[in-house]
Protein backbone atom coordinates (compact mmCIF):
# COMPACT_ATOMS: atom_id res chain seq x y z
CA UNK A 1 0.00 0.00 0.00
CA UNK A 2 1.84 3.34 -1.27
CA UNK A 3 2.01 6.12 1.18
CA UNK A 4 -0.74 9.30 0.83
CA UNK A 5 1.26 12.12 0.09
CA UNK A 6 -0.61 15.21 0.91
CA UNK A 7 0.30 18.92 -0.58
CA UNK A 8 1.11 22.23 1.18
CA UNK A 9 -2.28 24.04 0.69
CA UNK A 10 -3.99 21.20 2.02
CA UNK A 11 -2.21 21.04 5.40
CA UNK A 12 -2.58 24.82 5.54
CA UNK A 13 -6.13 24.18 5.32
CA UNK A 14 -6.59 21.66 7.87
CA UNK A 15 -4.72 23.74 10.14
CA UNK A 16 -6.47 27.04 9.72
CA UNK A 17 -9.97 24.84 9.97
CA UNK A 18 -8.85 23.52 13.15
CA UNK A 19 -7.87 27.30 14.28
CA UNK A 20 -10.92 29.38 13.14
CA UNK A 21 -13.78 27.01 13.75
CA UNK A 22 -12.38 25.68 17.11
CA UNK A 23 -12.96 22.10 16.17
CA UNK A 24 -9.86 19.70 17.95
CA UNK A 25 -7.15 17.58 16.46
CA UNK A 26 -8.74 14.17 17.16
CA UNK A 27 -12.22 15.26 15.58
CA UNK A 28 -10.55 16.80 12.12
CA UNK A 29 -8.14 13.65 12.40
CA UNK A 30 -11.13 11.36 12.20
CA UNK A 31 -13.00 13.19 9.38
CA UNK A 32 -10.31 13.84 7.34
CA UNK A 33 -9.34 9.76 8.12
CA UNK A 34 -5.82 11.27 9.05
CA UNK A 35 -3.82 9.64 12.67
CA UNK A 36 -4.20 12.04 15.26
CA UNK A 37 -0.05 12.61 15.24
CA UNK A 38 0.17 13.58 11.42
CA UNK A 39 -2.66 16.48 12.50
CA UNK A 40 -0.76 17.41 15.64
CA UNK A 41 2.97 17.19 13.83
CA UNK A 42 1.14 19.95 10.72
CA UNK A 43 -0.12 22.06 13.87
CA UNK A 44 3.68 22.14 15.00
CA UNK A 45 5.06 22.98 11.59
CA UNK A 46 2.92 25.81 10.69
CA UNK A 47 2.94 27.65 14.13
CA UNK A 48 7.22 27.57 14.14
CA UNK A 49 7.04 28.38 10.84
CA UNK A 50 4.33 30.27 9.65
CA UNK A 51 3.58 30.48 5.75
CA UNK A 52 6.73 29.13 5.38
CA UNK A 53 5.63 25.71 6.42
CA UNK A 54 5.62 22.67 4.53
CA UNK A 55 8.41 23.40 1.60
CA UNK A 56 8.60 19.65 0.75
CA UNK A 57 4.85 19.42 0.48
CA UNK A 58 2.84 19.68 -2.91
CA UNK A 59 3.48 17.89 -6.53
CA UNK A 60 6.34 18.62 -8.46
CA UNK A 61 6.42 20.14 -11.63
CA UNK A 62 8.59 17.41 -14.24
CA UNK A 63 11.40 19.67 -14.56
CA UNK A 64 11.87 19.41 -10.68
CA UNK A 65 11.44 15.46 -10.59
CA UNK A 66 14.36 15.42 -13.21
CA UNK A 67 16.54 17.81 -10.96
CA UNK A 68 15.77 15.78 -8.10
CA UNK A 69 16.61 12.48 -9.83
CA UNK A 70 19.99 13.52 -11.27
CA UNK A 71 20.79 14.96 -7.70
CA UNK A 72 20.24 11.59 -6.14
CA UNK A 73 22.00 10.09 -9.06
CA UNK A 74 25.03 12.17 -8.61
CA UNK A 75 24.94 11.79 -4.88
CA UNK A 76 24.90 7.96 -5.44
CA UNK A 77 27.93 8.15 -8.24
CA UNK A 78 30.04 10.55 -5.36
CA UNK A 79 28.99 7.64 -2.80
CA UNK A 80 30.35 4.88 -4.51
CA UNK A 81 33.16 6.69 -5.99
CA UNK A 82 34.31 7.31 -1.88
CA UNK A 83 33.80 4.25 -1.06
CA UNK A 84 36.95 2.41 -2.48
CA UNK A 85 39.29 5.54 -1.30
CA UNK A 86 38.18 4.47 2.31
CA UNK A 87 38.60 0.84 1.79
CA UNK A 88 41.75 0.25 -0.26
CA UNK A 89 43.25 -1.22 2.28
CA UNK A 90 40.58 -3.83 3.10
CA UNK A 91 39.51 -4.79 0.02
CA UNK A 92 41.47 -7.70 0.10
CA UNK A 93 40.87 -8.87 4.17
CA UNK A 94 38.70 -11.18 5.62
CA UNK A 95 34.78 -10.39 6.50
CA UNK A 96 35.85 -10.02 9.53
CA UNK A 97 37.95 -7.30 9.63
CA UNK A 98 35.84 -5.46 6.75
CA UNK A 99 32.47 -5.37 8.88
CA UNK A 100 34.07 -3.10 11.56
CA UNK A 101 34.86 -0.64 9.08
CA UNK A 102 31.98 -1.18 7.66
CA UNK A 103 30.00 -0.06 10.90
CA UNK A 104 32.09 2.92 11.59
CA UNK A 105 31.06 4.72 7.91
CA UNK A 106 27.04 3.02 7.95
CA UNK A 107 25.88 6.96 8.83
CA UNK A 108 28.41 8.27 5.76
CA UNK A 109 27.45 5.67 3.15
CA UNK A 110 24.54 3.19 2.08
CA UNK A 111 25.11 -0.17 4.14
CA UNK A 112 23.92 -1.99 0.89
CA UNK A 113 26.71 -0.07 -1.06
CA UNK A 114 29.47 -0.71 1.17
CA UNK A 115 28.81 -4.48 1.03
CA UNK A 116 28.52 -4.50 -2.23
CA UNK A 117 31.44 -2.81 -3.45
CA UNK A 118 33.60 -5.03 -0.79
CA UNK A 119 32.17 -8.33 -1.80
CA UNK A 120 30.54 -9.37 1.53
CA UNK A 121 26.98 -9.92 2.16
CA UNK A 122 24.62 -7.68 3.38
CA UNK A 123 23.20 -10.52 5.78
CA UNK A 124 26.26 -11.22 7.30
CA UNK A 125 26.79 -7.54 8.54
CA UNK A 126 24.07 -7.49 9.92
CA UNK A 127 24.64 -11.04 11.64
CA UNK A 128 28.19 -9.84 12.62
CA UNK A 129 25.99 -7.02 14.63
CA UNK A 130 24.30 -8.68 16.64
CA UNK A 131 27.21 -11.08 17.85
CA UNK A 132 28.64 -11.38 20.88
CA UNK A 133 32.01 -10.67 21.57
CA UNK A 134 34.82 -13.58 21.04
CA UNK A 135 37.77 -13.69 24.10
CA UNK A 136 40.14 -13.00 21.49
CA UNK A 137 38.36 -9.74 19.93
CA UNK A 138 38.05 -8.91 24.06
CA UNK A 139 41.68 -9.21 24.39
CA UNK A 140 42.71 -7.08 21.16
CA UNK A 141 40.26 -4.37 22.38
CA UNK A 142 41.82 -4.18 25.97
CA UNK A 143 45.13 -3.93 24.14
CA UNK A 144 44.05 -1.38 22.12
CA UNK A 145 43.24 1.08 25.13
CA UNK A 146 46.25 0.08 27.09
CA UNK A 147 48.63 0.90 23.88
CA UNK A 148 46.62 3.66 23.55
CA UNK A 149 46.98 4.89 27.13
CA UNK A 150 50.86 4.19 26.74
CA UNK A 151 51.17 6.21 23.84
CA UNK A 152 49.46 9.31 25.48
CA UNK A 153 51.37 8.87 28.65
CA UNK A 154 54.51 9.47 26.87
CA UNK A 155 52.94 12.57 25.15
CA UNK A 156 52.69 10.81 21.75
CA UNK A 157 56.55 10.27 21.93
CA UNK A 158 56.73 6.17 22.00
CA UNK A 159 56.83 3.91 19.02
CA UNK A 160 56.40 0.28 18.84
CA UNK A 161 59.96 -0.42 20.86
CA UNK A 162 59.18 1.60 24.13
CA UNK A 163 55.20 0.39 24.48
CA UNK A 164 56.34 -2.76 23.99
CA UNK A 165 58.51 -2.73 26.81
CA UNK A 166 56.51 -1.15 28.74
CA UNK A 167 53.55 -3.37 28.41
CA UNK A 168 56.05 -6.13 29.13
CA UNK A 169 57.12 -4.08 32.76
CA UNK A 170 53.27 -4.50 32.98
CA UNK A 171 52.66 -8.13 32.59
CA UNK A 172 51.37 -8.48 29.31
CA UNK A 173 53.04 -10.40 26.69
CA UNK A 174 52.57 -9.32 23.18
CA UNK A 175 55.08 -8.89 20.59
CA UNK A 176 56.75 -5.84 19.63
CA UNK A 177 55.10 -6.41 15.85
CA UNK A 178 51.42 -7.13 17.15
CA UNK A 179 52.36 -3.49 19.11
CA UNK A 180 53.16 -1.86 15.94
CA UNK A 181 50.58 -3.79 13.67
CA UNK A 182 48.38 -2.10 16.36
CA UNK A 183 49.40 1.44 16.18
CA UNK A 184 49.39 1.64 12.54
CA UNK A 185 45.68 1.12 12.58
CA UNK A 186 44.92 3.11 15.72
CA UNK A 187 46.81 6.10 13.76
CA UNK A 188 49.35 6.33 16.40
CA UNK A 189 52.61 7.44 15.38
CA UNK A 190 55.18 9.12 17.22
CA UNK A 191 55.37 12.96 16.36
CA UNK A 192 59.00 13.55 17.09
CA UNK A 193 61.23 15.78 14.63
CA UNK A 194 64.87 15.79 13.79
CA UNK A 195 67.00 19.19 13.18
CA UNK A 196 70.69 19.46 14.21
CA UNK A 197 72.82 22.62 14.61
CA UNK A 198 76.50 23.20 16.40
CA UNK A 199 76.39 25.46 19.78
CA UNK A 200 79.80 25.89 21.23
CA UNK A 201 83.00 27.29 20.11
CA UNK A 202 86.37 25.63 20.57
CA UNK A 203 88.17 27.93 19.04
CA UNK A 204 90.58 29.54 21.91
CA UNK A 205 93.78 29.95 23.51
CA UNK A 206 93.19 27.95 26.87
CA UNK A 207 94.53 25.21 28.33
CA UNK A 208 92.18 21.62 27.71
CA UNK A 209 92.20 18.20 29.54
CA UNK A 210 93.20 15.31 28.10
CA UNK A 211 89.97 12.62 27.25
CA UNK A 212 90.16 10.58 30.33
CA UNK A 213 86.82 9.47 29.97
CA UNK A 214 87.57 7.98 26.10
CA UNK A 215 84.36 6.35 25.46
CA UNK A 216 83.71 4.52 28.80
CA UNK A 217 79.71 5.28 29.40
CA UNK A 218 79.07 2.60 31.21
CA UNK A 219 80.18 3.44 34.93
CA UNK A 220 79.47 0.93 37.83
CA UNK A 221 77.87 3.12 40.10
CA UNK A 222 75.98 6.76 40.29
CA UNK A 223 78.49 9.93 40.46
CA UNK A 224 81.27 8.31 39.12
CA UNK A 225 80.88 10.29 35.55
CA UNK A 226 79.30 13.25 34.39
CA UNK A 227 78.66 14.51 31.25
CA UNK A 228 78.24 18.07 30.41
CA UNK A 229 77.17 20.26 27.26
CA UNK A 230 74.90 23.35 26.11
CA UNK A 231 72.27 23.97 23.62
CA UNK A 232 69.99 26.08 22.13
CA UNK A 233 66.81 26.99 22.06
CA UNK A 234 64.84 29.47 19.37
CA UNK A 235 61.51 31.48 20.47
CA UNK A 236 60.45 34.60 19.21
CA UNK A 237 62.33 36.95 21.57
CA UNK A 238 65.62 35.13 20.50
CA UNK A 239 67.93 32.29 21.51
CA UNK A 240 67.89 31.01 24.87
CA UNK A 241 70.30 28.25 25.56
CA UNK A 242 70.35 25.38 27.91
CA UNK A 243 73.38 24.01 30.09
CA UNK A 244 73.05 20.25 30.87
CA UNK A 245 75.27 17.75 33.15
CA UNK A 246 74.25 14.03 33.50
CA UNK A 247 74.88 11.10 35.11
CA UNK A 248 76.42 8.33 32.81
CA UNK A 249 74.93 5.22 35.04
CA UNK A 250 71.51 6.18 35.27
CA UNK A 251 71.56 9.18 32.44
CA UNK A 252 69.37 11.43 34.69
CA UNK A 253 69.58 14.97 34.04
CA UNK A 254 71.42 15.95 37.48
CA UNK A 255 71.58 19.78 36.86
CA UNK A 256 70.86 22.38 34.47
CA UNK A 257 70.61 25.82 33.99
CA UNK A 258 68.96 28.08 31.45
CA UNK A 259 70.19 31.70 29.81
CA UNK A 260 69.83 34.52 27.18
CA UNK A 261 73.82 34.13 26.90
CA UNK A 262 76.19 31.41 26.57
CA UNK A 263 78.54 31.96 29.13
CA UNK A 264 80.85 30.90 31.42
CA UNK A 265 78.55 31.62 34.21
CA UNK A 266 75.68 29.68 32.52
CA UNK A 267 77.64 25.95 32.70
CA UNK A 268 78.87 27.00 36.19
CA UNK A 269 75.63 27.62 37.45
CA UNK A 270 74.29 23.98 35.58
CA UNK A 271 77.60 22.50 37.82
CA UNK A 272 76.46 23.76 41.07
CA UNK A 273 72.99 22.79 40.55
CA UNK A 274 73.92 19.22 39.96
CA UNK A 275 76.90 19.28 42.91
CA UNK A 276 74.17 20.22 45.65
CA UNK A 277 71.65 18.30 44.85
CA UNK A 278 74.07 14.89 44.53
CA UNK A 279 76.40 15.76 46.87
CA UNK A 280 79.07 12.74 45.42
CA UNK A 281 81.22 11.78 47.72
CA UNK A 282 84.63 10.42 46.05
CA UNK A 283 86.47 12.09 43.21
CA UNK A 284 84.00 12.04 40.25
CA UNK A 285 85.23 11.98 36.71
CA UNK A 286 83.74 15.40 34.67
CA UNK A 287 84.00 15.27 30.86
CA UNK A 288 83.02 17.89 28.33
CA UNK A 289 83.76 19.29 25.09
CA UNK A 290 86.26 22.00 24.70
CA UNK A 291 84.25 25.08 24.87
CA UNK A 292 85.68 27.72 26.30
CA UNK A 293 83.22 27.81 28.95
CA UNK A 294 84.26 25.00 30.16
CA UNK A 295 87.79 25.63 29.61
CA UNK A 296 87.93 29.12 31.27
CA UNK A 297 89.57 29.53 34.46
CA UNK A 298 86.48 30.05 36.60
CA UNK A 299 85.18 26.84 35.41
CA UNK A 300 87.83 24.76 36.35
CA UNK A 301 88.46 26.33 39.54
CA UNK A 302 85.33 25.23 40.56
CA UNK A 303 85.76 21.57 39.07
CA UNK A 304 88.76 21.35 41.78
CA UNK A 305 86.65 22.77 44.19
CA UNK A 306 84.30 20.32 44.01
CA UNK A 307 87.22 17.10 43.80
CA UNK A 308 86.11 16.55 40.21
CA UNK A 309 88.77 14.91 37.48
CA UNK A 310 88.38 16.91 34.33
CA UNK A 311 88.08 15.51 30.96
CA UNK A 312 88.24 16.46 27.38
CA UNK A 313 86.85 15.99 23.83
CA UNK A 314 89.21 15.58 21.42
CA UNK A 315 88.95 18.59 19.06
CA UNK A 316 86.61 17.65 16.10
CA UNK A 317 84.76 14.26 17.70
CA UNK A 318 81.66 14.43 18.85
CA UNK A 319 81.41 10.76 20.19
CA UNK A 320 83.88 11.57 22.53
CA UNK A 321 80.56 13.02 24.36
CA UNK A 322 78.05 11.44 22.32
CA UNK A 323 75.49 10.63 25.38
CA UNK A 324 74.69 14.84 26.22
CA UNK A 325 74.57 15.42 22.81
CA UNK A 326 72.05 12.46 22.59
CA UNK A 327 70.11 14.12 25.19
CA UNK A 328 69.69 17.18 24.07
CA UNK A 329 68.81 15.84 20.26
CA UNK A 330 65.75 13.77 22.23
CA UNK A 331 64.51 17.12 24.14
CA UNK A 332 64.94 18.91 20.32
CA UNK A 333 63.03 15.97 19.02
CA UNK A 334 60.23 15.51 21.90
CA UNK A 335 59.88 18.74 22.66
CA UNK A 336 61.57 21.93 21.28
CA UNK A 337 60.72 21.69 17.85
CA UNK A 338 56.98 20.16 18.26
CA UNK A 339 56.66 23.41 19.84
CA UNK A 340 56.59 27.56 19.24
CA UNK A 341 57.37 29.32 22.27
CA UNK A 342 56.76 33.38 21.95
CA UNK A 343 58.87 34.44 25.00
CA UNK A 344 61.93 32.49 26.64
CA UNK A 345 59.88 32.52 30.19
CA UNK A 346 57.21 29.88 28.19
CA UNK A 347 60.13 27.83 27.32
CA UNK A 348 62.12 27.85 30.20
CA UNK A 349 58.71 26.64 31.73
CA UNK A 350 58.20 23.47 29.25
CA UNK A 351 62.03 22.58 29.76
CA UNK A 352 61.95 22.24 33.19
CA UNK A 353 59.05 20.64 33.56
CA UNK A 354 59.63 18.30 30.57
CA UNK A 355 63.14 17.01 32.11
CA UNK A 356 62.05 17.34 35.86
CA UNK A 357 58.35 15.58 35.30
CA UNK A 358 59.02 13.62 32.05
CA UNK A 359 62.93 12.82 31.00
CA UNK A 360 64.11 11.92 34.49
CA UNK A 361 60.74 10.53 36.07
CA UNK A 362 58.64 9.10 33.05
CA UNK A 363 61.49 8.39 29.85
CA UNK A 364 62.27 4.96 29.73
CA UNK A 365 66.06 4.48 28.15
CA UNK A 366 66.99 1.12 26.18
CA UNK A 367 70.46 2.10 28.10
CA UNK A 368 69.71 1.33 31.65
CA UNK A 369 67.01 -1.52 30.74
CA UNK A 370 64.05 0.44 29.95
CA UNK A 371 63.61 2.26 33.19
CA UNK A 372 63.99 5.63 34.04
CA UNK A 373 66.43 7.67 35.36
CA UNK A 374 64.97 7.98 38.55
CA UNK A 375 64.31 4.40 38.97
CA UNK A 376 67.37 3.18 38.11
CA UNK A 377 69.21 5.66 40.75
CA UNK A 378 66.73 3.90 43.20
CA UNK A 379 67.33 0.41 42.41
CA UNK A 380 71.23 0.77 42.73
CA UNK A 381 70.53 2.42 45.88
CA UNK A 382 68.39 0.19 46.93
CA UNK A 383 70.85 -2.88 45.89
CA UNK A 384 73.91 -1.40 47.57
C-alpha cells in the first residue's frame, strides 16, 4: 500500500480549519481519516514556521522530478566513488575485519553499497551485529586502550619499541610487531622531529684536559661520571640556551641551567645545581667538550673545588661526548621543535618541567634496561 502524500495548501487548510472554527485535532483527524499525530505534527510545523511551512509538500512540476533524480543520481555516483578511497586497504581482508569498518562509515554511506562494493553480504553484517564478543576480539580491544593509554602517557613520543617494553614491565606479553601492527591502525605514530645545529666554540687559547673518559659510558655506580654540554633553544624573543650535566649510570639529568647568553657563568651555574643536589662523595670523573666555557679559568676552579677529574673531547669528535649530545637531540626531538614558544619565560617553563616531570621521572632508556632515570638511581641504591 503506497504512502498518501498530501500537498502544502492542504495542510494549511486543515490547520487554519482547526484554528478558526475551534474544532480539535482528534475530531478533524477522524473526518479527514488522518492519525491524530500527522494532525498534531502539521499544527507544529505551521505555528514555528508560519507560511513558510511545509516546503517539501505539494506535486512537483517534471522539470523538478528530473533535478531531483539527477541529484540523487550524482549523490549515489560521489557515494560509490568514496567508497573504495576508504577501503583500499581492506579490500582484500577477511569479512571479519571489513564489517568493523563497515559499521564505523554506515551513517556516511549506504550499508547496501558498502557491502557491495567489498564483496561481503549484506546478511552477514548485519549477523556480525548482533554477535557477541569472542575472548580474542576482548583481548585485542583491551590492548588497544592500554597501547593507547601508553602512547598518550609518553605525550605521543613512544613507538612500537618503548610500548612494547613497557607493556612487558606490565605483565602483558605481546610482541613488539602485534604493538606496531596495532598502532598503525589506531593512527598512532610518534610525532617527534629531527634538526641538528653546532652550539659551542672551541676555538681559543686555553689550556684543555686530556679525554680521560675515552668512550667509557658505562660506569658501575651513580656519580662516578658526568657529562656536560649546552644547547639552544629558538623562540620569538631570540635564543635562549640550555646548560646540561648528567649522570652516565643512570643518564638522569642531574643539573641544568637556562640563559639569554652562553657563558661561562651559565655551565657554572648547571655545575652547582647538579653538585648540591648529589652531593658525590669520592672524586667524580667530569667530561666535556672543549668550549671555552668550560675551559675558562672560573670553570675549572670550581671543578677542583668540588674534587672533580676533568676531561676532554678531542677537538673535532663528537662521540667523545656522544650521550649529552644524545640528550639534548631527544629534548629537540620531543619537545623543542613540536613546539613555538613566543617568549623564553614559556620555554624555560616546558624545559623544566619536561626534564624534571618527564625525562628523568617518566622516559624509559633502552640504556639502563628500559627504566627511568629515577628508577634506576633507586634500584642501585636500593641494591647497595
Amino acid at each position: 500500500m503506497k504512502k498518501k502524500g498530501y500537498d502544502k495548501e492542504f495542510k494549511q487548510q486543515v490547520v487554519q480549519m482547526i484554528q478558526e472554527e475551534g474544532k480539535t485535532v482528534p475530531q478533524v483527524a477522524k473526518e479527514l481519516d488522518l492519525h491524530d499525530n500527522t494532525v498534531y505534527r502539521w499544527m507544529a510545523e505551521f505555528k514555528q514556521d508560519g507560511a513558510q511551512a511545509f516546503p517539501g509538500s505539494g506535486q512537483l512540476k517534471p522539470d523538478d522530478k528530473a533535478l531531483r533524480d539527477l541529484q540523487k543520481r550524482i549523490r549515489d555516483l560521489e557515494e560509490e566513488n568514496d567508497i573504495p578511497k576508504k577501503s583500499d586497504a581492506l579490500l582484500r581482508q577477511r569479512p571479519a575485519l571489513i564489517y568493523p569498518w563497515i559499521h564505523q562509515y554506515r551513517f556516511q554511506c549506504c550499508v547496501a553499497k558498502l557491502c557491495a562494493i567489498l564483496n561481503v553480504s549484506r546478511s552477514g553484517y548485519y549477523q556480525w551485529t548482533k554477535r557477541k564478543e569472542s575472548k580474542r576480539e576482548r583481548r585485542r580491544k583491551k590492548l588497544e586502550r592500554r597501547i593507547r593509554r601508553i602512547f598518550l602517557d609518553s605525550r605521543r613520543l613512544y613507538g612500537s619499541p618503548k610500548i612494547t617494553r613497557v607493556l612487558h614491565k606490565q605483565g602483558t606479553k605481546v610482541s613488539e610487531k602485534t604493538v606496531a601492527r596495532i598502532m598503525k591502525g589506531l593512527g598512532l605514530k610518534s610525532r617527534t622531529v629531527k634538526k641538528y645545529k653546532a652550539t659551542t666554540n672551541s676555538k681559543h687559547s686555553l689550556s684543555v684536559a686530556e679525554n680521560v673518559l675515552n668512550r667509557q659510558f658505562r660506569p658501575e655506580a651513580p656519580n662516578k661520571a658526568w657529562v656536560t654540554d649546552i644547547t639552544y633553544v629558538a623562540t620569538d624573543e631570540g635564543w635562549l640556551y640550555l646548560a646540561s650535566v648528567m649522570d652516565l649510570y643512570s643518564r638522569k639529568i642531574v643539573g641544568f641551567q637556562m640563559a639569554e647568553r652562553m657563558t661561562k657563568e651559565l655551565v657554572i651555574q648547571a655545575l652547582d645545581r647538579a653538585y648540591n643536589q648529589q652531593r658525590p662523595g669520592v672524586q667524580l670523573l667530569h667530561h666535556s667538550d672543549r668550549g671555552s666555557q668550560y675551559a675558562s679559568h672560573d670553570y675549572q676552579a670550581r671543578l677542583q673545588k668540588y674534587n672533580m677529574k676533568g676531561s676532554m673531547s678531542r677537538k673535532g669528535n663528537c662521540y667523545d661526548n656522544a650521550c649529552i649530545e644524545s640528550f639534548h637531540s631527544v629534548i629537540k626531538k620531543e619537545l623543542i621543535y613540536l613546539e613555538k614558544f613566543k617568549t623564553r619565560e614559556q620555554a624555560r617553563k616546558r624545559i623544566f618541567e619536561y626534564i624534571t616531570c618527564f625525562y628523568n621521572a617518566k622516559r624509559i632508556h633502552s640504556t639502563i634496561g628500559y627504566l627511568t632515570p629515577n628508577e634506576c638511581e633507586r634500584m642501585y641504591r636500593k641494591a647497595a
